[in-house]
PDB file of N, CA and C in Angstrom:
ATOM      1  N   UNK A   1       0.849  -1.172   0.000  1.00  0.00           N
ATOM      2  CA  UNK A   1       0.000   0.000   0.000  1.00  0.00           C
ATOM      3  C   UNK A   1       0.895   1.236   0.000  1.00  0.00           C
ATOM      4  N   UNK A   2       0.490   2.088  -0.560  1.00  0.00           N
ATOM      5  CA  UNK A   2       0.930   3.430  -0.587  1.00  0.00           C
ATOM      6  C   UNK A   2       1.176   4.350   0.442  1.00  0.00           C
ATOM      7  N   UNK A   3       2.300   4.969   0.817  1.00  0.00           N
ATOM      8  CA  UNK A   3       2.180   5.815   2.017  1.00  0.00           C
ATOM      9  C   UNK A   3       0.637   6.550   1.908  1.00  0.00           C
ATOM     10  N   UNK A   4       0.602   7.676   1.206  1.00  0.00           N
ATOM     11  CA  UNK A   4      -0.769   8.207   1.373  1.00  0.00           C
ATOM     12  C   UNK A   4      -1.905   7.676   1.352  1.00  0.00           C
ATOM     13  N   UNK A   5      -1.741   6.306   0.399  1.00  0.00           N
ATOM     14  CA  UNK A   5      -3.457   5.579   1.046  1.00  0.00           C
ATOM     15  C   UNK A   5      -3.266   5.294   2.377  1.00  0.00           C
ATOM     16  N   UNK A   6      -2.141   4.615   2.909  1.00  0.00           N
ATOM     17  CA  UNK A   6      -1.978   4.638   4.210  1.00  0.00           C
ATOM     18  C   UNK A   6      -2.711   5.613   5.121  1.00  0.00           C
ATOM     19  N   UNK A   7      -2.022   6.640   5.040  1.00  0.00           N
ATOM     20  CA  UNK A   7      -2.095   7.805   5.947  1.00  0.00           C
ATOM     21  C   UNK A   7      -3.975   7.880   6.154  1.00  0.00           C
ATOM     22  N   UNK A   8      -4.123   8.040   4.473  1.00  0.00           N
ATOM     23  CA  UNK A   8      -6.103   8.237   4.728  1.00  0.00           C
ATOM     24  C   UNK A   8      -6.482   7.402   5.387  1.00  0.00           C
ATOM     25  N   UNK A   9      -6.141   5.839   5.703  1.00  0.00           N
ATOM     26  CA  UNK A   9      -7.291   5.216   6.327  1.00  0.00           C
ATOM     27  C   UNK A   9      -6.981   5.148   7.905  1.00  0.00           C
ATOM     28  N   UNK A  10      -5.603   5.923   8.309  1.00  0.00           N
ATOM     29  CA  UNK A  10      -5.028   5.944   9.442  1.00  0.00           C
ATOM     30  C   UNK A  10      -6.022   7.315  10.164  1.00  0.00           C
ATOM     31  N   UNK A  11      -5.818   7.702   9.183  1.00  0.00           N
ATOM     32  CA  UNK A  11      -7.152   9.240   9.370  1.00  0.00           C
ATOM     33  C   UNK A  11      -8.322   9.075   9.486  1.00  0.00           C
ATOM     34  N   UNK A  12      -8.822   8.284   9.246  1.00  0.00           N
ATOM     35  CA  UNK A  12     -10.363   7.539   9.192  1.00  0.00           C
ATOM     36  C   UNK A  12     -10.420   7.096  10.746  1.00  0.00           C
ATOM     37  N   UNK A  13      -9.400   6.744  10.824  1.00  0.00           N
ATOM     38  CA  UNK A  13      -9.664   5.357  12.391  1.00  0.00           C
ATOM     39  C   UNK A  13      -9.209   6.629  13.531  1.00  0.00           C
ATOM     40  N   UNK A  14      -8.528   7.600  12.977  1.00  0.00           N
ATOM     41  CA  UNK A  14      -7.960   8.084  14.310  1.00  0.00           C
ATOM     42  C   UNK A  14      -9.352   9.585  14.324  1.00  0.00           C
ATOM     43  N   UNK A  15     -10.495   9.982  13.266  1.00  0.00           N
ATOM     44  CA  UNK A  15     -11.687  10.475  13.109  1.00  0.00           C
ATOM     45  C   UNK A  15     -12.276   9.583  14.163  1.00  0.00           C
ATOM     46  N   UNK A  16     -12.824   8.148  14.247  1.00  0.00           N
ATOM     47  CA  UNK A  16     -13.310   7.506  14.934  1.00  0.00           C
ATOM     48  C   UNK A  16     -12.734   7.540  16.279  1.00  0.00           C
ATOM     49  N   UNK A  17     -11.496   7.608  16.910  1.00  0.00           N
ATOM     50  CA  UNK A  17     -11.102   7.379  17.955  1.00  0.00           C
ATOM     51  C   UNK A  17     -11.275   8.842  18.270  1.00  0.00           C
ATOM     52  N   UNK A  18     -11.273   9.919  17.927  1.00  0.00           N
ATOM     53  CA  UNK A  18     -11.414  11.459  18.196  1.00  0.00           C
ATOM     54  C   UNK A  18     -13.037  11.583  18.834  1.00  0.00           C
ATOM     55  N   UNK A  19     -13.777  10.673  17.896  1.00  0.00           N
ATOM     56  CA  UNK A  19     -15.055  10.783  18.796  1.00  0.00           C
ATOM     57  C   UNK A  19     -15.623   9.424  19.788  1.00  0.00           C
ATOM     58  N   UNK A  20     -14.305   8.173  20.154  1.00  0.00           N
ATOM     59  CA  UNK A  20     -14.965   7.800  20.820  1.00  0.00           C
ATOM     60  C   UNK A  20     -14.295   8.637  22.514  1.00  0.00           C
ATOM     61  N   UNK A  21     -13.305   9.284  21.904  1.00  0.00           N
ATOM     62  CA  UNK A  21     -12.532   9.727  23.540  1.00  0.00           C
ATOM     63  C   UNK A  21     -13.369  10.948  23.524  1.00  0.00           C
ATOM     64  N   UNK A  22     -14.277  12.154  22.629  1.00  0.00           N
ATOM     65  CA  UNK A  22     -15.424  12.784  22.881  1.00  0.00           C
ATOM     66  C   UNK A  22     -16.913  12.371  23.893  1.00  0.00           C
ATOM     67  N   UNK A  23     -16.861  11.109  23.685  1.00  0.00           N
ATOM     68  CA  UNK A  23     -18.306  10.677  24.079  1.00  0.00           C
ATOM     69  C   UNK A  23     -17.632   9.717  25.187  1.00  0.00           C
ATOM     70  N   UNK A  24     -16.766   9.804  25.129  1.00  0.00           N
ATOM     71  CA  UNK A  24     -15.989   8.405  26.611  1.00  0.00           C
ATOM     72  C   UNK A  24     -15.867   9.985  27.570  1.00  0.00           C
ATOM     73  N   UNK A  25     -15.545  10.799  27.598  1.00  0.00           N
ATOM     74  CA  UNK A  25     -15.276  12.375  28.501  1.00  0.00           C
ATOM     75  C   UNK A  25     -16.720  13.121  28.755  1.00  0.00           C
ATOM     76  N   UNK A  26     -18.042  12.925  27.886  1.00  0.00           N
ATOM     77  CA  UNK A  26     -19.236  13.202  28.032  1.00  0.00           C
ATOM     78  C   UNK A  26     -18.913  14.972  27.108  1.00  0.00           C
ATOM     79  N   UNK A  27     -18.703  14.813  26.189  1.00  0.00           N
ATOM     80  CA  UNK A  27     -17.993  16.645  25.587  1.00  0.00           C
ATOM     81  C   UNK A  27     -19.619  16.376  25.085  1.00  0.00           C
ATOM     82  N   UNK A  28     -20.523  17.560  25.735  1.00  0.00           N
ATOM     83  CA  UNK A  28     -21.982  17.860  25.006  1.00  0.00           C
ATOM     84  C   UNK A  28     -22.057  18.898  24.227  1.00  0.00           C
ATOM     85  N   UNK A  29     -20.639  20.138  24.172  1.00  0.00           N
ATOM     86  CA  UNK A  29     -20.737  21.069  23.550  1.00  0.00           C
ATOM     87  C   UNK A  29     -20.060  20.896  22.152  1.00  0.00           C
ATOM     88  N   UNK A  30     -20.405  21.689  20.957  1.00  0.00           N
ATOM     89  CA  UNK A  30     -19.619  21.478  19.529  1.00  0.00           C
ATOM     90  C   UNK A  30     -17.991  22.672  19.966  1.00  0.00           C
ATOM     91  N   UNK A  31     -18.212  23.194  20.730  1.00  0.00           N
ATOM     92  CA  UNK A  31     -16.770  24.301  20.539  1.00  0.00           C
ATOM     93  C   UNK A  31     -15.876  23.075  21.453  1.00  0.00           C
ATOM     94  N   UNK A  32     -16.106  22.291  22.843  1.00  0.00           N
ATOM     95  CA  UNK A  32     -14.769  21.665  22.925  1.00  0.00           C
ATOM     96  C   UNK A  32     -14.963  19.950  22.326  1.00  0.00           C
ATOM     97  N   UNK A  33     -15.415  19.848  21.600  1.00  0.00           N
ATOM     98  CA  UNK A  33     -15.669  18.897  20.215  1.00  0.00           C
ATOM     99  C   UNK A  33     -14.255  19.202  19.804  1.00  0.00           C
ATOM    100  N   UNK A  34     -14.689  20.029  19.031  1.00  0.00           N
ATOM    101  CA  UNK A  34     -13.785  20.757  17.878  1.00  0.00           C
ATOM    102  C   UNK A  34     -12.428  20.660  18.394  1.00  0.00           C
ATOM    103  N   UNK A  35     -12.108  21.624  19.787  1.00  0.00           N
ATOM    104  CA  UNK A  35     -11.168  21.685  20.114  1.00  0.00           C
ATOM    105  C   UNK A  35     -10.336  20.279  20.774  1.00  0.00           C
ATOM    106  N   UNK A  36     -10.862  19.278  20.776  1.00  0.00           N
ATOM    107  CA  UNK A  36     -10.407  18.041  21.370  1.00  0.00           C
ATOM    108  C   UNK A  36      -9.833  17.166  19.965  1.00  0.00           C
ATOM    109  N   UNK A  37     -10.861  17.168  19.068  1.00  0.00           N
ATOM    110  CA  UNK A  37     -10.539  16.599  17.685  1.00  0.00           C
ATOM    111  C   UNK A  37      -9.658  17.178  17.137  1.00  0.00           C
ATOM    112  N   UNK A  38      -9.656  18.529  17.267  1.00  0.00           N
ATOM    113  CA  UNK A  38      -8.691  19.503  16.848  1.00  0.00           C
ATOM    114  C   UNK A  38      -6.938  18.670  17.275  1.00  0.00           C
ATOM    115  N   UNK A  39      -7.116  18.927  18.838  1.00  0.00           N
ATOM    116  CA  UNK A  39      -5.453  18.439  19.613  1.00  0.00           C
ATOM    117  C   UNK A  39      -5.386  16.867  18.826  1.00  0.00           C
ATOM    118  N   UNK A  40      -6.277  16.030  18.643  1.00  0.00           N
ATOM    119  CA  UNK A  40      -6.012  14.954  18.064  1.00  0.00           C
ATOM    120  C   UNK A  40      -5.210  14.308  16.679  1.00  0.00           C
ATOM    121  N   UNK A  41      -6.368  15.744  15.922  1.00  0.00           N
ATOM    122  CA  UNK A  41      -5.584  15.810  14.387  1.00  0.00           C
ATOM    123  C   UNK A  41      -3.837  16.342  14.400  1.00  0.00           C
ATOM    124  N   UNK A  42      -3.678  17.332  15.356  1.00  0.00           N
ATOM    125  CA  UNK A  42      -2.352  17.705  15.333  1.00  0.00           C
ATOM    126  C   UNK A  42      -1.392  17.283  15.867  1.00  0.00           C
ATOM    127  N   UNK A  43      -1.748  16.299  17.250  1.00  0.00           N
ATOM    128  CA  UNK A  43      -0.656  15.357  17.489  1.00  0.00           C
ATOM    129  C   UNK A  43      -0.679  13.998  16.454  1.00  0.00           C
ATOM    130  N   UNK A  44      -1.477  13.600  15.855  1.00  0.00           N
ATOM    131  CA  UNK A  44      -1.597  12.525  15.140  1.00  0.00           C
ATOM    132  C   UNK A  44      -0.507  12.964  14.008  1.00  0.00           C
ATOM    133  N   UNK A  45      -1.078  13.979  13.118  1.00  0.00           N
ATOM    134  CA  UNK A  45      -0.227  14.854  12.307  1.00  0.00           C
ATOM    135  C   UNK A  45       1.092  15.308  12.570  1.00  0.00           C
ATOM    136  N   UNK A  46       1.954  15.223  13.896  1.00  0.00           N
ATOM    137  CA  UNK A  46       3.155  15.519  14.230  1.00  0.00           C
ATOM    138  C   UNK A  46       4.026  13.761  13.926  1.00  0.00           C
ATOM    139  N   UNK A  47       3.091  13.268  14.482  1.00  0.00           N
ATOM    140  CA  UNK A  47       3.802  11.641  14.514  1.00  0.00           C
ATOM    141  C   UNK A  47       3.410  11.132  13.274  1.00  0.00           C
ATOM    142  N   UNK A  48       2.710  11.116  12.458  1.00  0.00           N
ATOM    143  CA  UNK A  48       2.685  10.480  11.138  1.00  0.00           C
ATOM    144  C   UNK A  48       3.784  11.143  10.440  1.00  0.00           C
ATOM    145  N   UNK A  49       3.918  12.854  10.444  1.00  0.00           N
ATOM    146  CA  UNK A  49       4.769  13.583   9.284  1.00  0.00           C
ATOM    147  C   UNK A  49       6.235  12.672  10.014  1.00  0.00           C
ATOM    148  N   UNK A  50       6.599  12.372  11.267  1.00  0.00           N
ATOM    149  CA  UNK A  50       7.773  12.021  11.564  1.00  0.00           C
ATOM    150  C   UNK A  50       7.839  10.142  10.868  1.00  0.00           C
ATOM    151  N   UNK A  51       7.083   9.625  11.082  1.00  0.00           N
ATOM    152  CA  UNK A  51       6.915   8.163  10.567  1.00  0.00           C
ATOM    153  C   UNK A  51       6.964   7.622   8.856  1.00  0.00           C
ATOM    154  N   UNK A  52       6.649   9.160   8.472  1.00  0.00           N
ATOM    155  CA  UNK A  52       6.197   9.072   7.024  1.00  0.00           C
ATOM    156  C   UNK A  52       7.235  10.023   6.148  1.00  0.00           C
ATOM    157  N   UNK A  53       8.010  10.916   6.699  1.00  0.00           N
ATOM    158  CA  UNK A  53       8.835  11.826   6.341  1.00  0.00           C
ATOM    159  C   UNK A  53       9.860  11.295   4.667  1.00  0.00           C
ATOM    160  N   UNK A  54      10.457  10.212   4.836  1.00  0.00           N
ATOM    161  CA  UNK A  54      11.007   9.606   4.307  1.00  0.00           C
ATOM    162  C   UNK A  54      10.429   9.355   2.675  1.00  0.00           C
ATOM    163  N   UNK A  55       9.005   8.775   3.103  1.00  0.00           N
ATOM    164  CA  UNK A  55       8.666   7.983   1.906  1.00  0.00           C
ATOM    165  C   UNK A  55       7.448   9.554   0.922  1.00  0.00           C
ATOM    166  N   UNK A  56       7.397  10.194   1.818  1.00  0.00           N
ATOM    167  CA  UNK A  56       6.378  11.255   0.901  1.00  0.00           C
ATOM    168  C   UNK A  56       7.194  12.127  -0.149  1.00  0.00           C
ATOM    169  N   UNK A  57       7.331  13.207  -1.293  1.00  0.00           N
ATOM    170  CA  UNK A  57       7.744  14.522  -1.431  1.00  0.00           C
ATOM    171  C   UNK A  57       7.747  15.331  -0.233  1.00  0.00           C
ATOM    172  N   UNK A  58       6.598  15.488   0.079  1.00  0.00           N
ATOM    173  CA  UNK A  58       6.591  17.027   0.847  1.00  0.00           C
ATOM    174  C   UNK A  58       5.676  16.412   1.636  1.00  0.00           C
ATOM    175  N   UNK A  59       6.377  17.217   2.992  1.00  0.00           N
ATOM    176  CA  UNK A  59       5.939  17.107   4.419  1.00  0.00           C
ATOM    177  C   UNK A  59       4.429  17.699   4.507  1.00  0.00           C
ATOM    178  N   UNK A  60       3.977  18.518   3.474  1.00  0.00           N
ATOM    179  CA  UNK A  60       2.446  18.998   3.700  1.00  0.00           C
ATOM    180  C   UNK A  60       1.648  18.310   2.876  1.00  0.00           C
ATOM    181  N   UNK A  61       1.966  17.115   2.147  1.00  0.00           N
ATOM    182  CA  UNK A  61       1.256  16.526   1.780  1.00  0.00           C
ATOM    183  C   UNK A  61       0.578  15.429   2.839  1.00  0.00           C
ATOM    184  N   UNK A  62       1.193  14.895   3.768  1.00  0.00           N
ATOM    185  CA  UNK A  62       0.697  14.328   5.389  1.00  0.00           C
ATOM    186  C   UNK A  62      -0.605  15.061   5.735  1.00  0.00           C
ATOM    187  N   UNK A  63      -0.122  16.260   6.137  1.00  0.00           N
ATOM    188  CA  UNK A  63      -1.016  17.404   6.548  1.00  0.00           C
ATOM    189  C   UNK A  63      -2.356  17.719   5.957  1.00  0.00           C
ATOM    190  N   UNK A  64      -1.944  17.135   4.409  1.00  0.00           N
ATOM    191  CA  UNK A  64      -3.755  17.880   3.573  1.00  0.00           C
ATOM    192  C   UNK A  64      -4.068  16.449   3.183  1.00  0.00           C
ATOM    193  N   UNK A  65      -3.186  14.952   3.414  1.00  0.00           N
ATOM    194  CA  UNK A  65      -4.175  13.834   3.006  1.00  0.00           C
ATOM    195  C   UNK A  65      -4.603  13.348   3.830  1.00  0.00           C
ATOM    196  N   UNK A  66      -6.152  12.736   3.725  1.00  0.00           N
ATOM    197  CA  UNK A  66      -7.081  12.699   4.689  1.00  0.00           C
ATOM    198  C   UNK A  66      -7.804  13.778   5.826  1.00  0.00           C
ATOM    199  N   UNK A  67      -7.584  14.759   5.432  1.00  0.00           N
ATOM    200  CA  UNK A  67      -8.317  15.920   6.507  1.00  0.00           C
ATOM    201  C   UNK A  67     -10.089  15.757   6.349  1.00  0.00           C
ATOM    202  N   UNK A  68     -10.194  15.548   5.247  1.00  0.00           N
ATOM    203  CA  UNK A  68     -11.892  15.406   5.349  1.00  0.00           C
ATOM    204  C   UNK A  68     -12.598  14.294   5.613  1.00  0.00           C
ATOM    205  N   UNK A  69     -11.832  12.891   5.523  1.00  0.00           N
ATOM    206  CA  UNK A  69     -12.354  12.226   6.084  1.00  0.00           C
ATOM    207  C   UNK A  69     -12.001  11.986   7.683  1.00  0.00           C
ATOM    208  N   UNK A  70     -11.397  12.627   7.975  1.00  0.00           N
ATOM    209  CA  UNK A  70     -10.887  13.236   9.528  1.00  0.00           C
ATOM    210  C   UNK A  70     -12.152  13.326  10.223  1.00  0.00           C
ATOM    211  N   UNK A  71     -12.552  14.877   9.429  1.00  0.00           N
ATOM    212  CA  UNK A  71     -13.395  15.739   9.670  1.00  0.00           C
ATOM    213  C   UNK A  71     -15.114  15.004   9.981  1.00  0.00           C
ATOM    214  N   UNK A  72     -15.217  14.562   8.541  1.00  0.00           N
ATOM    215  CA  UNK A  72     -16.523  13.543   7.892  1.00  0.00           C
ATOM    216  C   UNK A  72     -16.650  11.983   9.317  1.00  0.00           C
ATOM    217  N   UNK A  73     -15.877  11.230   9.404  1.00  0.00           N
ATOM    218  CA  UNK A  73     -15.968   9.803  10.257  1.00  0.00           C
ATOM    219  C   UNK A  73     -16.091  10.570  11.815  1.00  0.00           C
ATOM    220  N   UNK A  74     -15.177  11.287  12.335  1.00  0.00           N
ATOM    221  CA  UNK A  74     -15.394  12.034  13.495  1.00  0.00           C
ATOM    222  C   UNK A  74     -16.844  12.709  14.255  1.00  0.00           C
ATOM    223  N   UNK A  75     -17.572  13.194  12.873  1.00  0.00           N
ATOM    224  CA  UNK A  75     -19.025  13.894  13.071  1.00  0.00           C
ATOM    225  C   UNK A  75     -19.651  12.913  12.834  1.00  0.00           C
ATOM    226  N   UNK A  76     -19.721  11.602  12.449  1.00  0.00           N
ATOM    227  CA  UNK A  76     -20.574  10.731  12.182  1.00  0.00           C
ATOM    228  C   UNK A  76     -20.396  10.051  13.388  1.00  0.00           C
ATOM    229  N   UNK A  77     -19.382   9.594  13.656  1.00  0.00           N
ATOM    230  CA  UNK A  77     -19.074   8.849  15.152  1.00  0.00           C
ATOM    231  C   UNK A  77     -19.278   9.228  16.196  1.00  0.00           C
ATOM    232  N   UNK A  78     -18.889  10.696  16.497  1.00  0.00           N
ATOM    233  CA  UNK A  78     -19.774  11.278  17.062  1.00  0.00           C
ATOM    234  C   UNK A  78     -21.355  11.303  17.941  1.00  0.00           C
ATOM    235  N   UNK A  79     -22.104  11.708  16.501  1.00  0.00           N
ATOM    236  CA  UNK A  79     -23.243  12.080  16.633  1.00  0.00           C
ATOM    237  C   UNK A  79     -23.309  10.087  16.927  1.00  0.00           C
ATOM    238  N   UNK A  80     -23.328   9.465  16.305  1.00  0.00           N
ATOM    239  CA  UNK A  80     -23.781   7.932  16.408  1.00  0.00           C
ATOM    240  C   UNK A  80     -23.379   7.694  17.592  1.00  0.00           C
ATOM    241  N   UNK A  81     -22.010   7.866  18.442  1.00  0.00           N
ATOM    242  CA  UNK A  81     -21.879   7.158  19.729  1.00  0.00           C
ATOM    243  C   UNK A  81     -22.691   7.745  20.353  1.00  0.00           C
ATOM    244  N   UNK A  82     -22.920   9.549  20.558  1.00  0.00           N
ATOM    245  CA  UNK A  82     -23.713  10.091  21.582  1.00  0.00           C
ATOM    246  C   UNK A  82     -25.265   9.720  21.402  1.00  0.00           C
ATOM    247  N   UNK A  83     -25.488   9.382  20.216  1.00  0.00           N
ATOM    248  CA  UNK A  83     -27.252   9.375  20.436  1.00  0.00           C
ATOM    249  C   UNK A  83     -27.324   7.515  21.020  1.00  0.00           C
ATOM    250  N   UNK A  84     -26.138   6.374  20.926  1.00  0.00           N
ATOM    251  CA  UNK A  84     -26.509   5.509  21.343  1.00  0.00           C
ATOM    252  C   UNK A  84     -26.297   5.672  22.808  1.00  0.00           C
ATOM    253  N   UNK A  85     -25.202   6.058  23.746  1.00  0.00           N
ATOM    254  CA  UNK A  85     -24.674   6.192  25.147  1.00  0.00           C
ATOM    255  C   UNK A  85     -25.438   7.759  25.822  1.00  0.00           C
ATOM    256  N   UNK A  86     -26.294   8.354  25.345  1.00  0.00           N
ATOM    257  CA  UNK A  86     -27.156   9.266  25.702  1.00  0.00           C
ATOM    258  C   UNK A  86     -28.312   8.965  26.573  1.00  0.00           C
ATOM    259  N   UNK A  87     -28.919   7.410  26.409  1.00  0.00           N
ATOM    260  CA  UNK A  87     -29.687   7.227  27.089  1.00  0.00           C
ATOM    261  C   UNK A  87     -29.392   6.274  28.625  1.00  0.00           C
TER     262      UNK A  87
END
């Protein structure tokens, strides 16, 4: 597999783990959502660009592959863990 397909589906799972440590902490608000997923994407993003450095061109290509499905699996997981562990 490809470093960057890599990276996307590493981004996918670590979207999912961003919202199960959201709904494992009880976060009911969208601003420290954001800001929790936020610290997630950027330490994730410090240790992949170091793991992956080697095999990419450019170090900002880490940085912009997979951000939307980051974004996209995180709000779905999300909203799905909290409306099941809500009651």
């Amino acid at each position: 597999m490809e470093p960057l397909n890599l990276i996307y589906w590493i981004k996918l799972g670590l979207g999912a783990l961003a919202a199960i440590i959201c709904v494992a902490l009880r976060v009911n608000d969208i601003f420290t959502g954001i800001v929790m997923s936020t610290a997630v994407y950027l330490l994730s993003d410090r240790i992949l660009k170091q793991m992956f450095a080697a095999k990419v061109d450019k170090l900002s290509s880490i940085t912009k592959t997979g951000i939307s499905i980051y974004i996209i699996s995180w709000i779905f997981f999300w909203v799905l863990l909290y409306t099941l562990y809500s009651y």
